[in-house]
Protein backbone atom coordinates (compact mmCIF):
# COMPACT_ATOMS: atom_id res chain seq x y z
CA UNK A 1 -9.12 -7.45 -18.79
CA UNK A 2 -6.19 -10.24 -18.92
CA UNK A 3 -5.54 -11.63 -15.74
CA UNK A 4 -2.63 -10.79 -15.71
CA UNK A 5 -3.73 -6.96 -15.73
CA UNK A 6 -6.47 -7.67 -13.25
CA UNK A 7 -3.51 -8.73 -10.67
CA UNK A 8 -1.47 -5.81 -11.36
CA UNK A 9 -4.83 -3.78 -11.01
CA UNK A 10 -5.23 -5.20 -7.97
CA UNK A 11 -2.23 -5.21 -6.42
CA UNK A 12 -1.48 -0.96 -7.23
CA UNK A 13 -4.44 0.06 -5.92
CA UNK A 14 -4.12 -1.99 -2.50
CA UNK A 15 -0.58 -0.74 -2.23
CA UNK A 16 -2.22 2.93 -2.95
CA UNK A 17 0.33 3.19 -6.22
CA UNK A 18 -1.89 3.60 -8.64
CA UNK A 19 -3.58 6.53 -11.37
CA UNK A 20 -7.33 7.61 -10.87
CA UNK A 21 -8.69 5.95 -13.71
CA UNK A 22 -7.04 2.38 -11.80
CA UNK A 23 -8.99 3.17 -9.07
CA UNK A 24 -12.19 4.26 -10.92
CA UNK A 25 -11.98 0.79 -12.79
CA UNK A 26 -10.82 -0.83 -9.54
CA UNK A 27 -14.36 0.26 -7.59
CA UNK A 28 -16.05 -0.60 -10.52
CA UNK A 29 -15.11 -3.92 -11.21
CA UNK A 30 -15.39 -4.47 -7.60
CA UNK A 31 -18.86 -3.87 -7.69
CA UNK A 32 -19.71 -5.75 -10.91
CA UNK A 33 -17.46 -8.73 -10.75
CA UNK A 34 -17.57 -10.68 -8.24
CA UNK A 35 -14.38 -13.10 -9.18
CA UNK A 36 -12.82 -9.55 -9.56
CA UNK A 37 -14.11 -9.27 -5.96
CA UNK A 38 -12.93 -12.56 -4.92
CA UNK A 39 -9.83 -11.96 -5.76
CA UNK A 40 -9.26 -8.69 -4.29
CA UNK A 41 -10.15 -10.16 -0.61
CA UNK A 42 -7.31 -13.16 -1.25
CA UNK A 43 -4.77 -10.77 -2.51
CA UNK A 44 -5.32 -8.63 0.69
CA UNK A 45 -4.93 -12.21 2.55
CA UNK A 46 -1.48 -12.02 1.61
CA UNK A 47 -0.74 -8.47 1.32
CA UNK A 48 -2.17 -7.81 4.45
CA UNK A 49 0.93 -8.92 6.69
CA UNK A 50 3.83 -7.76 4.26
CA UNK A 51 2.09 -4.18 5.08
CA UNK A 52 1.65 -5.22 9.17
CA UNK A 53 5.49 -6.58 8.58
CA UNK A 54 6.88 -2.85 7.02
CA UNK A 55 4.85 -0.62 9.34
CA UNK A 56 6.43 -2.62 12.75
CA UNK A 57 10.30 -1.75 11.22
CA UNK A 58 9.57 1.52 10.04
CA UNK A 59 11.64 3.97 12.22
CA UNK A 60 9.73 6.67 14.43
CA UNK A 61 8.13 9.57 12.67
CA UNK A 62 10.51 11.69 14.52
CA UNK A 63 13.56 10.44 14.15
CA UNK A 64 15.13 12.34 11.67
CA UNK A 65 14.09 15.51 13.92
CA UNK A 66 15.54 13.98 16.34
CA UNK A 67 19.03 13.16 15.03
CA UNK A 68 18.70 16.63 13.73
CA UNK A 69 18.76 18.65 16.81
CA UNK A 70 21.31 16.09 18.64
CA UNK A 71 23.67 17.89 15.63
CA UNK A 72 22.37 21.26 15.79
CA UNK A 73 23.42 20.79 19.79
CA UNK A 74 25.93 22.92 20.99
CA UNK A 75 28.87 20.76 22.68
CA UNK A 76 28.23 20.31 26.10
């Protein structure tokens, strides 16, 4: 594996974007590599916060319900 690939590897199954055979070779290199290992925990170092970062502005799970019914409201 190129490094290159590796990275990419990396990075689609952390962000959960990736095919079962990624994640297959993902667990297994894992386990059997430990650069591959290595680098895995420092790319979650920096992925890590981006994710913290997109959860805190994502907009309430109900909100579209919500603007929803405020239409669906008859006129007061």
């Amino acid at each position: 594996m190129t490094r290159k690939s590796s990275d990419e590897l990396i990075i689609r199954v952390l962000q959960d974007d990736c095919t079962p055979e990624e994640r297959t070779e993902f667990d297994q290199l894992s386990v059997s590599d430990q650069n591959f290992a290595r680098k895995v925990a420092a790319v979650k170092t920096w992925l890590d916060p981006l994710s913290d970062e997109e959860a805190s502005q994502a907009p309430d799970e109900t909100l579209l319900d919500d603007i929803f019914k405020e239409i669906d409201a008859p006129d007061r």
